[in-house]
C-alpha atoms as a PDB file:
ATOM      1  CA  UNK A   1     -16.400  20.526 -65.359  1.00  0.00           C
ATOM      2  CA  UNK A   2     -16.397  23.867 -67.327  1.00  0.00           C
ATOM      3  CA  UNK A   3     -14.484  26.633 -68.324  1.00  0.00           C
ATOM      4  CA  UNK A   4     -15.378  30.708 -67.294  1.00  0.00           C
ATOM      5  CA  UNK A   5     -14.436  34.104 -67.629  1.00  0.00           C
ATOM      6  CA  UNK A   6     -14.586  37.747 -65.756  1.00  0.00           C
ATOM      7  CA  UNK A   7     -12.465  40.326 -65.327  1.00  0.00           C
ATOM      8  CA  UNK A   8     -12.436  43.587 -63.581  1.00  0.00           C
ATOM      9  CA  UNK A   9     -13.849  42.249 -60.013  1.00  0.00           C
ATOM     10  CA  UNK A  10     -12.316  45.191 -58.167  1.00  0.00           C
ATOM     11  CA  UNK A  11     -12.237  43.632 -54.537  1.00  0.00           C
ATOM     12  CA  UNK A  12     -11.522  45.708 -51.714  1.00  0.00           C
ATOM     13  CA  UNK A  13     -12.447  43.600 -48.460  1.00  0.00           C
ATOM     14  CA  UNK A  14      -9.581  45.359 -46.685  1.00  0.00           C
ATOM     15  CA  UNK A  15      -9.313  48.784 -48.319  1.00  0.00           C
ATOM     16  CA  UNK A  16     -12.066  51.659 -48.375  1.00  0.00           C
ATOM     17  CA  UNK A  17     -12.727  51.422 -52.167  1.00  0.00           C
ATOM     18  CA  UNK A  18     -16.333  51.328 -52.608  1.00  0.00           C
ATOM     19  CA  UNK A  19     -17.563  50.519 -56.168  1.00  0.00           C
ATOM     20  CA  UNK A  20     -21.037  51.986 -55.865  1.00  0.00           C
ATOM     21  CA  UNK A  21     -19.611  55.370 -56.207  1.00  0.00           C
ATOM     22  CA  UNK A  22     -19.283  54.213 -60.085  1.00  0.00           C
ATOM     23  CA  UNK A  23     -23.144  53.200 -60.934  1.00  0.00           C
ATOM     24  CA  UNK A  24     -25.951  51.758 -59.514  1.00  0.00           C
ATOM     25  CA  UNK A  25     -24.479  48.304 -61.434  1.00  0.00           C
ATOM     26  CA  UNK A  26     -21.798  48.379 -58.953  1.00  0.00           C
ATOM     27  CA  UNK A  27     -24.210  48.058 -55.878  1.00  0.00           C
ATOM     28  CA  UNK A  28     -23.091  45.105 -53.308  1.00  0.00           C
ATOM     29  CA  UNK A  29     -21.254  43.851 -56.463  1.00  0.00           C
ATOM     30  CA  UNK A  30     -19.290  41.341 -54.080  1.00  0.00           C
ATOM     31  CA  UNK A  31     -21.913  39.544 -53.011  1.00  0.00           C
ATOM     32  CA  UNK A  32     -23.165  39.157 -56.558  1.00  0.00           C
ATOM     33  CA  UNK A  33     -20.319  37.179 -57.493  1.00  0.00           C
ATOM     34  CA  UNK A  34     -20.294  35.400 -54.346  1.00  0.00           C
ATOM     35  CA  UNK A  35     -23.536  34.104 -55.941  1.00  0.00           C
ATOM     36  CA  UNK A  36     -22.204  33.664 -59.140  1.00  0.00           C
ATOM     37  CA  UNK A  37     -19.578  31.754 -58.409  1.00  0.00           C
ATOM     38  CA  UNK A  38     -21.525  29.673 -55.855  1.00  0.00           C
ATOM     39  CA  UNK A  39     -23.324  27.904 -59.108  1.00  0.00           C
ATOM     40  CA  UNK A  40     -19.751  26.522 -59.847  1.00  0.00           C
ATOM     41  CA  UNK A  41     -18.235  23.441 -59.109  1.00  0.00           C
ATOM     42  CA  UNK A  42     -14.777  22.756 -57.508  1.00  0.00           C
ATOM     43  CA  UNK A  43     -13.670  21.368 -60.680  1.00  0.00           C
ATOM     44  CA  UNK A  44     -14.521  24.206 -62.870  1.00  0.00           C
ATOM     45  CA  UNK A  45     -11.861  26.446 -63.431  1.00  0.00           C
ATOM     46  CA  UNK A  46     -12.395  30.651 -63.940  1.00  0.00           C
ATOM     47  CA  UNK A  47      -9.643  32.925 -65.871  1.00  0.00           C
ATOM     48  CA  UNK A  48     -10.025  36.403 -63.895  1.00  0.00           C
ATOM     49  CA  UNK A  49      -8.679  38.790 -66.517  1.00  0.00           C
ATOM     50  CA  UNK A  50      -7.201  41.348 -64.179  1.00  0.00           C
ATOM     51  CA  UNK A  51      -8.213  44.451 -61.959  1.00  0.00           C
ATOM     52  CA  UNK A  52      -9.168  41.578 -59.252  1.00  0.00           C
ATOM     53  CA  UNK A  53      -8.056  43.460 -56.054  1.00  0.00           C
ATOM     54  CA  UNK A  54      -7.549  47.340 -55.336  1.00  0.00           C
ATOM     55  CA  UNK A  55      -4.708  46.026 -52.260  1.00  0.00           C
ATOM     56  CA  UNK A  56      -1.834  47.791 -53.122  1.00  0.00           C
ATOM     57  CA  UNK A  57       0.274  44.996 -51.929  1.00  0.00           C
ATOM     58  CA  UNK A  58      -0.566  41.438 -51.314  1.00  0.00           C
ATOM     59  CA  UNK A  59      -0.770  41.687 -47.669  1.00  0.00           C
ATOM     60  CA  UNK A  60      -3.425  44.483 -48.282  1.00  0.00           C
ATOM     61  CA  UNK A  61      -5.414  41.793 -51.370  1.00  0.00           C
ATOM     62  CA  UNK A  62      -4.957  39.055 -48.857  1.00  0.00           C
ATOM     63  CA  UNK A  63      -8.657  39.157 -47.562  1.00  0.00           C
ATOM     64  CA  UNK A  64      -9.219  39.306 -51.015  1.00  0.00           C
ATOM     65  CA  UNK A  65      -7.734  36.477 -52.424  1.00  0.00           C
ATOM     66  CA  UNK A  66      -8.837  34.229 -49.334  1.00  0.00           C
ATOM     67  CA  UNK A  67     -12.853  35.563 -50.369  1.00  0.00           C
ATOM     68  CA  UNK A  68     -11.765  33.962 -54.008  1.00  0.00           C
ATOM     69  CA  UNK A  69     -10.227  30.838 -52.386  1.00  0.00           C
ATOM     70  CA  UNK A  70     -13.277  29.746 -50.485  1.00  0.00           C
ATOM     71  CA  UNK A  71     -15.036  30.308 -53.967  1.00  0.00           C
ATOM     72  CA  UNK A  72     -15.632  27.187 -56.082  1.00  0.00           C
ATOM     73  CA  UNK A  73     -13.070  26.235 -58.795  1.00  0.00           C
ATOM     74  CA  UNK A  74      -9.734  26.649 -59.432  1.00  0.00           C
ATOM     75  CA  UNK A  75      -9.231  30.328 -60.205  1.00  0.00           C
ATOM     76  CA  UNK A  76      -6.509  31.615 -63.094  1.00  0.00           C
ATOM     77  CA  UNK A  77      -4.927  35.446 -62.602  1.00  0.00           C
ATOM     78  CA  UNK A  78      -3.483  37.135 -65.060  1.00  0.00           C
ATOM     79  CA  UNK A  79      -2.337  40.893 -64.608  1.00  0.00           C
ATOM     80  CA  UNK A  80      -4.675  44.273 -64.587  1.00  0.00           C
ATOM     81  CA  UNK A  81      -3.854  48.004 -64.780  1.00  0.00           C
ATOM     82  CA  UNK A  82      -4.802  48.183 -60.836  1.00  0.00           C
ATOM     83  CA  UNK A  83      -3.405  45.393 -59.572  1.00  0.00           C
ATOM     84  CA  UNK A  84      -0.961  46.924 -57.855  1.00  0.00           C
ATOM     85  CA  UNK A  85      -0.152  44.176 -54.967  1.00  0.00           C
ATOM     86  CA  UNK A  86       1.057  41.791 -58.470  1.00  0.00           C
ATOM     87  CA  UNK A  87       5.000  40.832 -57.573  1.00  0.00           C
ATOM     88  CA  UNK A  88       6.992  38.344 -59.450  1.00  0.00           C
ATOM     89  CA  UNK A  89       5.231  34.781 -59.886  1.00  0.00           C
ATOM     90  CA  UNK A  90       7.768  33.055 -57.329  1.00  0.00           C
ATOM     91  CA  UNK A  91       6.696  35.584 -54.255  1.00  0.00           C
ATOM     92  CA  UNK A  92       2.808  35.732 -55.269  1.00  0.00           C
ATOM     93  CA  UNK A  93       3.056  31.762 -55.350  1.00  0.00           C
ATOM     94  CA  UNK A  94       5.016  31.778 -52.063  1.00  0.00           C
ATOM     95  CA  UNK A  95       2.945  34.008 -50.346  1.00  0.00           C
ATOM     96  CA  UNK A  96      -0.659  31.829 -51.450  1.00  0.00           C
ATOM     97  CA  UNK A  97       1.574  29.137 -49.561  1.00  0.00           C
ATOM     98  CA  UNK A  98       2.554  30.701 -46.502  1.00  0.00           C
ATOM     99  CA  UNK A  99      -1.541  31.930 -46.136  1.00  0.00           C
ATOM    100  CA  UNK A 100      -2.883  28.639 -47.610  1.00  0.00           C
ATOM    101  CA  UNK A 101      -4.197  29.813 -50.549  1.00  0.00           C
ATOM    102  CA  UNK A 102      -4.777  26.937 -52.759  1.00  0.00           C
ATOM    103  CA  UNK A 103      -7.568  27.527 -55.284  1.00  0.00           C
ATOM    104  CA  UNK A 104      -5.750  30.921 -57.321  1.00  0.00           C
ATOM    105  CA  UNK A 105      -2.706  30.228 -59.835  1.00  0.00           C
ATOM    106  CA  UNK A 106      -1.112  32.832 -62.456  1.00  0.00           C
ATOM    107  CA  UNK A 107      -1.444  32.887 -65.960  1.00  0.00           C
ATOM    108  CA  UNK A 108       2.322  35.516 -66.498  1.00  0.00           C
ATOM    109  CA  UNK A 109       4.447  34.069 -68.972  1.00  0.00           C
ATOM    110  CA  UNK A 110       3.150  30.550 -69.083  1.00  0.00           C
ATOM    111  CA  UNK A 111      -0.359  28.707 -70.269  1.00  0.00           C
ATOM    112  CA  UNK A 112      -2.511  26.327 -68.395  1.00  0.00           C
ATOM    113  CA  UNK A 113      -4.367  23.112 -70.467  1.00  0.00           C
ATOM    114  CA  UNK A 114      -7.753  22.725 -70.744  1.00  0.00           C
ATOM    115  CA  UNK A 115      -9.042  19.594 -72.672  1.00  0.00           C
ATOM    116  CA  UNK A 116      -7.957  20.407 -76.345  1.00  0.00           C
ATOM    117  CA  UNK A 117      -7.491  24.182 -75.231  1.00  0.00           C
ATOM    118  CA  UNK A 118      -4.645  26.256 -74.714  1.00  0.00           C
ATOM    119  CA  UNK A 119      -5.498  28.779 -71.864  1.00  0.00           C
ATOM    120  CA  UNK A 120      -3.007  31.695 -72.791  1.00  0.00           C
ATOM    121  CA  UNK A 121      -2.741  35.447 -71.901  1.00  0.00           C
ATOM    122  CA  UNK A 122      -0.908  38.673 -70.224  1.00  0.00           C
ATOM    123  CA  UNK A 123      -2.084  42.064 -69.656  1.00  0.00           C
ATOM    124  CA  UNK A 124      -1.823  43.276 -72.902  1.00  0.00           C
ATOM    125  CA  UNK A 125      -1.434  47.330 -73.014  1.00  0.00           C
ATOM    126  CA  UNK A 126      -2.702  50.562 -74.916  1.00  0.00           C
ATOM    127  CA  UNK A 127       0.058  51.671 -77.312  1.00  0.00           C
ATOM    128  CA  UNK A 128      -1.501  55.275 -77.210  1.00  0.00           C
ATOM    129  CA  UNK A 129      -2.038  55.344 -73.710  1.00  0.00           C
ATOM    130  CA  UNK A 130      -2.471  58.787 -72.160  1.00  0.00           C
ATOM    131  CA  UNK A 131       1.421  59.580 -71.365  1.00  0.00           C
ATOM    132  CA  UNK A 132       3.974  61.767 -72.288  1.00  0.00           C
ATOM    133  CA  UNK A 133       6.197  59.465 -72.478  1.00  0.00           C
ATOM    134  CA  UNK A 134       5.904  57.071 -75.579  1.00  0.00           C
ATOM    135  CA  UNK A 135       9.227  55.511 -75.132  1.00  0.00           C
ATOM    136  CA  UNK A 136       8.229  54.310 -72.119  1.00  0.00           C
ATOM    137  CA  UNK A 137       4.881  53.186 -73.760  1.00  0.00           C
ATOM    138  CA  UNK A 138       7.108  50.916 -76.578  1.00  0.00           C
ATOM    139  CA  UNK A 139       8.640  49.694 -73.945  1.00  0.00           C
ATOM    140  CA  UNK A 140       6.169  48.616 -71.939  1.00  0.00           C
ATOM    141  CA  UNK A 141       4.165  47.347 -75.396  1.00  0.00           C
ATOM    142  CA  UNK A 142       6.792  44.991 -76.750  1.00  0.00           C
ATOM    143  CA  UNK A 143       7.323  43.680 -73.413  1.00  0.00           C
ATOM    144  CA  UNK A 144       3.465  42.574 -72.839  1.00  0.00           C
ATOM    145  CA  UNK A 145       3.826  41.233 -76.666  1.00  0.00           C
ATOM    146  CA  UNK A 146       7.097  38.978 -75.615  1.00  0.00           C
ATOM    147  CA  UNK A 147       4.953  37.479 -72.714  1.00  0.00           C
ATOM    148  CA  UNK A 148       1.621  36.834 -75.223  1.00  0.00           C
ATOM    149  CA  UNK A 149       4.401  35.007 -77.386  1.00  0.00           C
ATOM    150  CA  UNK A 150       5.865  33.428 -74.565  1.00  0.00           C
ATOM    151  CA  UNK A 151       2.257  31.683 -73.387  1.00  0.00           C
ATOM    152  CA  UNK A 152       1.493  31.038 -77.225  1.00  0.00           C
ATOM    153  CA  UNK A 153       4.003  29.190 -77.237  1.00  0.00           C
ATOM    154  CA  UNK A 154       3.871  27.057 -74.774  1.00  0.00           C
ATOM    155  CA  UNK A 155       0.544  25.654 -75.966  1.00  0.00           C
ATOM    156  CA  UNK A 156       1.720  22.988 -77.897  1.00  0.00           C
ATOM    157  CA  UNK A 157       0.228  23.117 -80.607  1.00  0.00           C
ATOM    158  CA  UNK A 158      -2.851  22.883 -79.286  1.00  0.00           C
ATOM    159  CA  UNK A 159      -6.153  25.513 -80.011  1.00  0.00           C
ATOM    160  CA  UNK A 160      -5.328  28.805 -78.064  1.00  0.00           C
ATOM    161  CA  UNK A 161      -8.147  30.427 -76.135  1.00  0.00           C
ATOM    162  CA  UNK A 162      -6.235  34.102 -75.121  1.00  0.00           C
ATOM    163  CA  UNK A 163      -7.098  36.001 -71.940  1.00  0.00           C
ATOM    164  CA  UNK A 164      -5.791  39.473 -71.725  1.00  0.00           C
ATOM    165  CA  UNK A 165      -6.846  42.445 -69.389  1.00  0.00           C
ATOM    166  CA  UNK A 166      -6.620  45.850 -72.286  1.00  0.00           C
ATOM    167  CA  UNK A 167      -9.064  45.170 -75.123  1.00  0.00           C
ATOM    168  CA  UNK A 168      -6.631  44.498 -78.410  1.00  0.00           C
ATOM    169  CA  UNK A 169      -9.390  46.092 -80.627  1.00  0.00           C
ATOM    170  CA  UNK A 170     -12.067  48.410 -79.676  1.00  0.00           C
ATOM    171  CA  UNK A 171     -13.827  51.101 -81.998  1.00  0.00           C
ATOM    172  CA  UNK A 172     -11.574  53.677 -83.067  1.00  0.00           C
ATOM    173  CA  UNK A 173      -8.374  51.656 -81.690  1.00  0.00           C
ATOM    174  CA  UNK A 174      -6.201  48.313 -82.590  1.00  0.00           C
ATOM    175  CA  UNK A 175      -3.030  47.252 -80.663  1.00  0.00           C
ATOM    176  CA  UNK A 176      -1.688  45.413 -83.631  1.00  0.00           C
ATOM    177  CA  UNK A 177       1.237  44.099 -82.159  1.00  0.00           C
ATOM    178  CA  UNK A 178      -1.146  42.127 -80.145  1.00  0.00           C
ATOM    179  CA  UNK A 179      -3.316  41.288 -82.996  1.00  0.00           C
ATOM    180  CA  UNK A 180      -0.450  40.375 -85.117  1.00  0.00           C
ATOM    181  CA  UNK A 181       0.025  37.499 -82.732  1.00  0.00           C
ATOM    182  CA  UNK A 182      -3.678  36.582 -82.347  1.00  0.00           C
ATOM    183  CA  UNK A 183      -3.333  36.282 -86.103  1.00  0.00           C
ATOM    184  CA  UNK A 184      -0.580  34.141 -86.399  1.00  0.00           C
ATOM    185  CA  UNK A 185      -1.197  31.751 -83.672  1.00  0.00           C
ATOM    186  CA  UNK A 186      -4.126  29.482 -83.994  1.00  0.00           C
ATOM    187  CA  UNK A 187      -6.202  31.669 -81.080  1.00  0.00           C
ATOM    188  CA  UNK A 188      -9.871  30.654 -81.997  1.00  0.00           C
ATOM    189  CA  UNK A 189     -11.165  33.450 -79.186  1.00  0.00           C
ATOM    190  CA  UNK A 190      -9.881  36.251 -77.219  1.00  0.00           C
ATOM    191  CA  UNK A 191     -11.325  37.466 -74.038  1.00  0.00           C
ATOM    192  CA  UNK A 192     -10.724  40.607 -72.348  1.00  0.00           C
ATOM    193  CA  UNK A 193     -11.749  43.302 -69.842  1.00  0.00           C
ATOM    194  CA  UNK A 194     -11.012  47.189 -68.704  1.00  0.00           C
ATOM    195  CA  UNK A 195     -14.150  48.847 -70.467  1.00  0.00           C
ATOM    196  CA  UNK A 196     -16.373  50.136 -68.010  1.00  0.00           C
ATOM    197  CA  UNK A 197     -19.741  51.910 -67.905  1.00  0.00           C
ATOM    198  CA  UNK A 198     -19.917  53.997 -71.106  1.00  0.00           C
ATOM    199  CA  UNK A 199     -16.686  52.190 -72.674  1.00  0.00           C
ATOM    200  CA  UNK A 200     -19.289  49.369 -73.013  1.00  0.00           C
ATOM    201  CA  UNK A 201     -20.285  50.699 -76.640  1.00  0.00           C
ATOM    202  CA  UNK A 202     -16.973  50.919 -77.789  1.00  0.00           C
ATOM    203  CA  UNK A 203     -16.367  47.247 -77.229  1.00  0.00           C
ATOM    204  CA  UNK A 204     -15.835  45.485 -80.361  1.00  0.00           C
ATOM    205  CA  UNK A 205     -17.585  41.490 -80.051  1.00  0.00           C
ATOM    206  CA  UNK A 206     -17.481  38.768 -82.098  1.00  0.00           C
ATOM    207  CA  UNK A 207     -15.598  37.430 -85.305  1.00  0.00           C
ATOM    208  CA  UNK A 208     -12.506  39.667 -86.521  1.00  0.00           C
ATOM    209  CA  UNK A 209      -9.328  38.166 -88.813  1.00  0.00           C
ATOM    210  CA  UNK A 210     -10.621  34.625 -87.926  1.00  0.00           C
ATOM    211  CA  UNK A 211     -11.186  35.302 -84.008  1.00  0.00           C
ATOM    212  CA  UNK A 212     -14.063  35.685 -81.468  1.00  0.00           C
ATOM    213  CA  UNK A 213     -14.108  38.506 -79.144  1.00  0.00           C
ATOM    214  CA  UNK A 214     -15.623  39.381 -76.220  1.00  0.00           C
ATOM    215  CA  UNK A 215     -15.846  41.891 -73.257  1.00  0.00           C
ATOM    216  CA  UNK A 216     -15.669  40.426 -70.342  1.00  0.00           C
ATOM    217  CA  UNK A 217     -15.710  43.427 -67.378  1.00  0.00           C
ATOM    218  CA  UNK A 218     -18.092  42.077 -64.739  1.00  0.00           C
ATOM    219  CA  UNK A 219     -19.926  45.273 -64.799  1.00  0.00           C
ATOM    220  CA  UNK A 220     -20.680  44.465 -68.401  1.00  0.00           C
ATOM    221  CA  UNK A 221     -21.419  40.574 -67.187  1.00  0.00           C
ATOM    222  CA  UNK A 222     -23.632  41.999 -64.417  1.00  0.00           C
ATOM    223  CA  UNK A 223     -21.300  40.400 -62.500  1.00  0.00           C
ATOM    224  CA  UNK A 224     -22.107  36.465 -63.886  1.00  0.00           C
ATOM    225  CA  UNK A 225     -19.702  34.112 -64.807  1.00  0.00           C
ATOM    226  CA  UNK A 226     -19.334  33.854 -68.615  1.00  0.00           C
ATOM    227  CA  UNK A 227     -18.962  30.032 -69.595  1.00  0.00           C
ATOM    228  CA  UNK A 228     -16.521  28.860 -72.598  1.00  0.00           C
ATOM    229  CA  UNK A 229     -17.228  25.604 -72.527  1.00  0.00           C
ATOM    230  CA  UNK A 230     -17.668  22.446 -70.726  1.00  0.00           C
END
Protein backbone atom coordinates (compact mmCIF):
# COMPACT_ATOMS: atom_id res chain seq x y z
CA UNK A 1 0.00 0.00 0.00
CA UNK A 2 1.34 3.56 -0.76
CA UNK A 3 0.50 6.95 -1.10
CA UNK A 4 1.03 9.23 -4.70
CA UNK A 5 0.71 12.40 -6.26
CA UNK A 6 0.13 14.23 -9.88
CA UNK A 7 -1.67 16.85 -11.00
CA UNK A 8 -2.36 18.51 -14.23
CA UNK A 9 -3.21 15.15 -16.35
CA UNK A 10 -5.25 17.11 -18.88
CA UNK A 11 -7.40 14.14 -20.34
CA UNK A 12 -9.35 14.63 -23.30
CA UNK A 13 -10.50 11.02 -24.53
CA UNK A 14 -13.72 12.63 -25.77
CA UNK A 15 -12.78 16.19 -26.71
CA UNK A 16 -10.20 17.35 -29.52
CA UNK A 17 -7.62 18.79 -27.04
CA UNK A 18 -4.37 17.51 -28.03
CA UNK A 19 -1.49 18.16 -25.56
CA UNK A 20 1.39 17.77 -27.99
CA UNK A 21 0.66 21.12 -29.35
CA UNK A 22 2.38 22.28 -25.86
CA UNK A 23 5.99 20.39 -26.10
CA UNK A 24 7.45 17.46 -27.21
CA UNK A 25 6.97 16.33 -23.18
CA UNK A 26 3.39 16.21 -23.91
CA UNK A 27 3.72 13.49 -26.70
CA UNK A 28 1.16 10.37 -26.18
CA UNK A 29 1.21 11.69 -22.55
CA UNK A 30 -1.93 9.35 -21.86
CA UNK A 31 -0.45 6.39 -22.44
CA UNK A 32 2.48 7.36 -20.25
CA UNK A 33 0.43 7.42 -17.30
CA UNK A 34 -1.44 4.49 -18.32
CA UNK A 35 2.03 3.00 -17.63
CA UNK A 36 2.60 4.77 -14.68
CA UNK A 37 -0.15 3.97 -12.99
CA UNK A 38 -0.07 0.33 -14.15
CA UNK A 39 3.05 -0.14 -11.50
CA UNK A 40 0.34 0.57 -8.78
CA UNK A 41 -1.59 -1.57 -6.78
CA UNK A 42 -5.41 -1.53 -6.14
CA UNK A 43 -4.74 -0.59 -2.69
CA UNK A 44 -2.61 2.35 -3.30
CA UNK A 45 -4.35 5.42 -3.33
CA UNK A 46 -3.28 8.71 -5.83
CA UNK A 47 -4.36 12.51 -4.91
CA UNK A 48 -4.81 14.07 -8.59
CA UNK A 49 -4.33 17.75 -7.80
CA UNK A 50 -6.61 19.15 -10.45
CA UNK A 51 -6.70 20.05 -14.29
CA UNK A 52 -7.60 16.10 -14.68
CA UNK A 53 -10.10 16.41 -17.63
CA UNK A 54 -10.59 19.26 -20.37
CA UNK A 55 -14.74 17.84 -20.57
CA UNK A 56 -16.54 20.77 -20.01
CA UNK A 57 -19.18 18.85 -18.27
CA UNK A 58 -19.10 15.46 -16.77
CA UNK A 59 -20.88 13.77 -19.48
CA UNK A 60 -18.09 15.18 -21.82
CA UNK A 61 -14.98 13.85 -18.78
CA UNK A 62 -16.95 10.67 -18.59
CA UNK A 63 -14.53 8.64 -20.93
CA UNK A 64 -12.19 10.24 -18.88
CA UNK A 65 -12.91 9.34 -15.59
CA UNK A 66 -13.84 5.64 -16.69
CA UNK A 67 -9.80 5.59 -18.33
CA UNK A 68 -8.89 6.59 -14.44
CA UNK A 69 -11.31 3.98 -13.00
CA UNK A 70 -9.87 0.98 -14.75
CA UNK A 71 -6.47 2.45 -13.40
CA UNK A 72 -5.09 0.85 -10.22
CA UNK A 73 -5.85 2.48 -6.81
CA UNK A 74 -8.27 4.43 -5.38
CA UNK A 75 -7.97 7.86 -6.98
CA UNK A 76 -8.59 11.36 -4.80
CA UNK A 77 -9.86 14.71 -6.95
CA UNK A 78 -9.60 17.80 -5.80
CA UNK A 79 -10.50 20.94 -8.04
CA UNK A 80 -8.27 22.61 -11.06
CA UNK A 81 -8.54 25.92 -12.97
CA UNK A 82 -9.86 23.72 -16.12
CA UNK A 83 -11.94 21.49 -14.70
CA UNK A 84 -14.79 22.79 -15.92
CA UNK A 85 -17.25 19.56 -15.85
CA UNK A 86 -16.58 19.93 -11.51
CA UNK A 87 -20.44 20.30 -10.04
CA UNK A 88 -21.31 20.10 -6.45
CA UNK A 89 -19.89 16.86 -4.57
CA UNK A 90 -23.54 15.27 -4.27
CA UNK A 91 -24.09 15.27 -8.36
CA UNK A 92 -20.27 14.35 -9.22
CA UNK A 93 -20.77 11.42 -6.58
CA UNK A 94 -24.18 10.58 -8.09
CA UNK A 95 -23.19 10.63 -11.44
CA UNK A 96 -19.75 8.07 -10.67
CA UNK A 97 -22.86 5.93 -9.42
CA UNK A 98 -25.21 6.01 -12.12
CA UNK A 99 -21.87 5.16 -14.68
CA UNK A 100 -20.22 2.82 -12.11
CA UNK A 101 -17.44 4.66 -11.34
CA UNK A 102 -16.00 3.31 -8.25
CA UNK A 103 -12.25 3.91 -7.95
CA UNK A 104 -12.39 8.26 -8.01
CA UNK A 105 -13.65 10.18 -4.72
CA UNK A 106 -13.35 14.12 -3.98
CA UNK A 107 -11.18 15.77 -1.75
CA UNK A 108 -13.83 19.56 -1.63
CA UNK A 109 -14.40 20.51 1.77
CA UNK A 110 -13.54 17.33 3.57
CA UNK A 111 -10.12 15.11 4.22
CA UNK A 112 -9.52 11.49 3.63
CA UNK A 113 -7.11 9.29 6.37
CA UNK A 114 -4.16 7.79 5.53
CA UNK A 115 -2.30 5.82 8.33
CA UNK A 116 -1.16 8.70 10.72
CA UNK A 117 -1.84 11.25 7.76
CA UNK A 118 -4.33 13.72 7.18
CA UNK A 119 -4.94 13.92 3.33
CA UNK A 120 -6.29 17.62 3.06
CA UNK A 121 -6.68 20.18 0.19
CA UNK A 122 -8.85 22.57 -2.29
CA UNK A 123 -7.89 24.44 -5.25
CA UNK A 124 -6.26 27.09 -3.70
CA UNK A 125 -6.19 30.44 -6.03
CA UNK A 126 -3.83 33.38 -7.25
CA UNK A 127 -4.76 36.51 -5.28
CA UNK A 128 -3.21 38.63 -8.20
CA UNK A 129 -4.64 36.74 -10.83
CA UNK A 130 -4.82 38.46 -14.21
CA UNK A 131 -8.45 40.22 -13.79
CA UNK A 132 -9.91 43.38 -13.58
CA UNK A 133 -11.86 42.57 -11.16
CA UNK A 134 -10.14 42.14 -7.66
CA UNK A 135 -13.30 42.03 -5.73
CA UNK A 136 -14.19 39.21 -7.40
CA UNK A 137 -10.59 37.83 -6.84
CA UNK A 138 -11.13 38.36 -2.65
CA UNK A 139 -13.93 36.71 -3.10
CA UNK A 140 -13.03 33.91 -4.72
CA UNK A 141 -9.59 33.85 -2.32
CA UNK A 142 -11.26 33.74 1.07
CA UNK A 143 -13.61 31.28 -0.18
CA UNK A 144 -10.78 28.61 -1.32
CA UNK A 145 -9.13 29.62 2.26
CA UNK A 146 -12.63 28.65 4.20
CA UNK A 147 -12.52 25.20 2.36
CA UNK A 148 -8.43 24.63 3.22
CA UNK A 149 -9.74 25.39 6.89
CA UNK A 150 -12.62 23.35 6.51
CA UNK A 151 -10.38 19.99 5.45
CA UNK A 152 -7.72 21.09 8.18
CA UNK A 153 -9.98 20.66 10.30
CA UNK A 154 -11.37 17.74 9.91
CA UNK A 155 -8.06 15.93 10.36
CA UNK A 156 -8.22 15.29 13.79
CA UNK A 157 -5.50 16.15 14.99
CA UNK A 158 -3.65 14.09 13.08
CA UNK A 159 -0.27 15.18 10.68
CA UNK A 160 -1.74 17.08 7.60
CA UNK A 161 -0.28 16.26 4.21
CA UNK A 162 -2.13 19.36 1.92
CA UNK A 163 -2.96 18.91 -1.76
CA UNK A 164 -3.88 22.00 -3.60
CA UNK A 165 -4.01 22.72 -7.46
CA UNK A 166 -2.35 26.88 -7.54
CA UNK A 167 1.17 26.79 -6.10
CA UNK A 168 0.84 28.87 -2.53
CA UNK A 169 4.48 30.11 -3.06
CA UNK A 170 6.41 30.37 -6.17
CA UNK A 171 9.36 32.90 -6.94
CA UNK A 172 8.26 36.32 -6.99
CA UNK A 173 4.67 35.34 -5.45
CA UNK A 174 3.05 34.06 -1.92
CA UNK A 175 -0.73 33.54 -1.37
CA UNK A 176 -0.41 34.12 2.31
CA UNK A 177 -3.76 33.53 3.23
CA UNK A 178 -3.02 30.07 2.20
CA UNK A 179 0.27 29.97 3.86
CA UNK A 180 -1.06 31.45 6.95
CA UNK A 181 -2.99 28.24 7.32
CA UNK A 182 -0.17 25.87 6.24
CA UNK A 183 1.54 27.64 9.12
CA UNK A 184 -0.78 27.22 11.70
CA UNK A 185 -1.93 23.78 11.11
CA UNK A 186 0.51 21.02 11.66
CA UNK A 187 0.86 20.45 7.52
CA UNK A 188 4.34 18.66 7.41
CA UNK A 189 4.14 18.92 3.25
CA UNK A 190 2.24 20.62 0.63
CA UNK A 191 1.83 19.41 -2.84
CA UNK A 192 0.68 21.23 -5.74
CA UNK A 193 0.41 21.67 -9.53
CA UNK A 194 -0.49 24.40 -12.47
CA UNK A 195 3.22 25.31 -13.49
CA UNK A 196 3.87 24.21 -16.81
CA UNK A 197 6.78 24.20 -19.26
CA UNK A 198 8.83 27.33 -18.46
CA UNK A 199 6.82 27.99 -15.05
CA UNK A 200 8.95 24.95 -14.02
CA UNK A 201 11.85 27.38 -12.76
CA UNK A 202 9.71 29.43 -10.87
CA UNK A 203 8.59 26.55 -8.72
CA UNK A 204 9.69 26.96 -5.28
CA UNK A 205 10.66 23.02 -3.63
CA UNK A 206 11.45 21.97 -0.49
CA UNK A 207 11.49 23.28 3.24
CA UNK A 208 9.74 26.83 3.83
CA UNK A 209 8.18 28.07 7.52
CA UNK A 210 8.50 24.38 8.66
CA UNK A 211 6.91 22.73 5.36
CA UNK A 212 7.99 20.63 2.31
CA UNK A 213 7.01 21.64 -1.07
CA UNK A 214 6.77 20.27 -4.18
CA UNK A 215 5.57 20.65 -7.86
CA UNK A 216 3.73 18.14 -8.85
CA UNK A 217 2.42 18.98 -12.77
CA UNK A 218 2.88 15.68 -14.61
CA UNK A 219 4.71 17.45 -17.27
CA UNK A 220 7.22 18.32 -14.59
CA UNK A 221 6.86 14.42 -13.25
CA UNK A 222 7.34 13.27 -16.86
CA UNK A 223 4.22 12.00 -16.29
CA UNK A 224 5.31 9.33 -13.17
CA UNK A 225 3.60 8.92 -10.16
CA UNK A 226 5.32 10.76 -7.27
CA UNK A 227 5.22 8.43 -4.06
CA UNK A 228 4.70 9.98 -0.36
CA UNK A 229 4.98 7.15 1.37
CA UNK A 230 4.12 3.64 1.97
Amino acid sequence: MGLYAIGDLHLSLSVNKPMDIFGEVWKDHTEKLRASFSQLRDDDTIVLCGDTSWGISLEEALEDFRFLDRLPGRKILLKGNHDYWWETAAKMNAFFAEHEIHTLQLLHNNCFYYGNYALCGTRGWFSDEETPDMAHNRKVLNREAMRLETSMKAAGGRQILCFLHYPPLYQGYACPEILELLERYPVKACYYGHLHGPSHKRAIEGMHAGVDFSLIAADYLRFQLKKICE
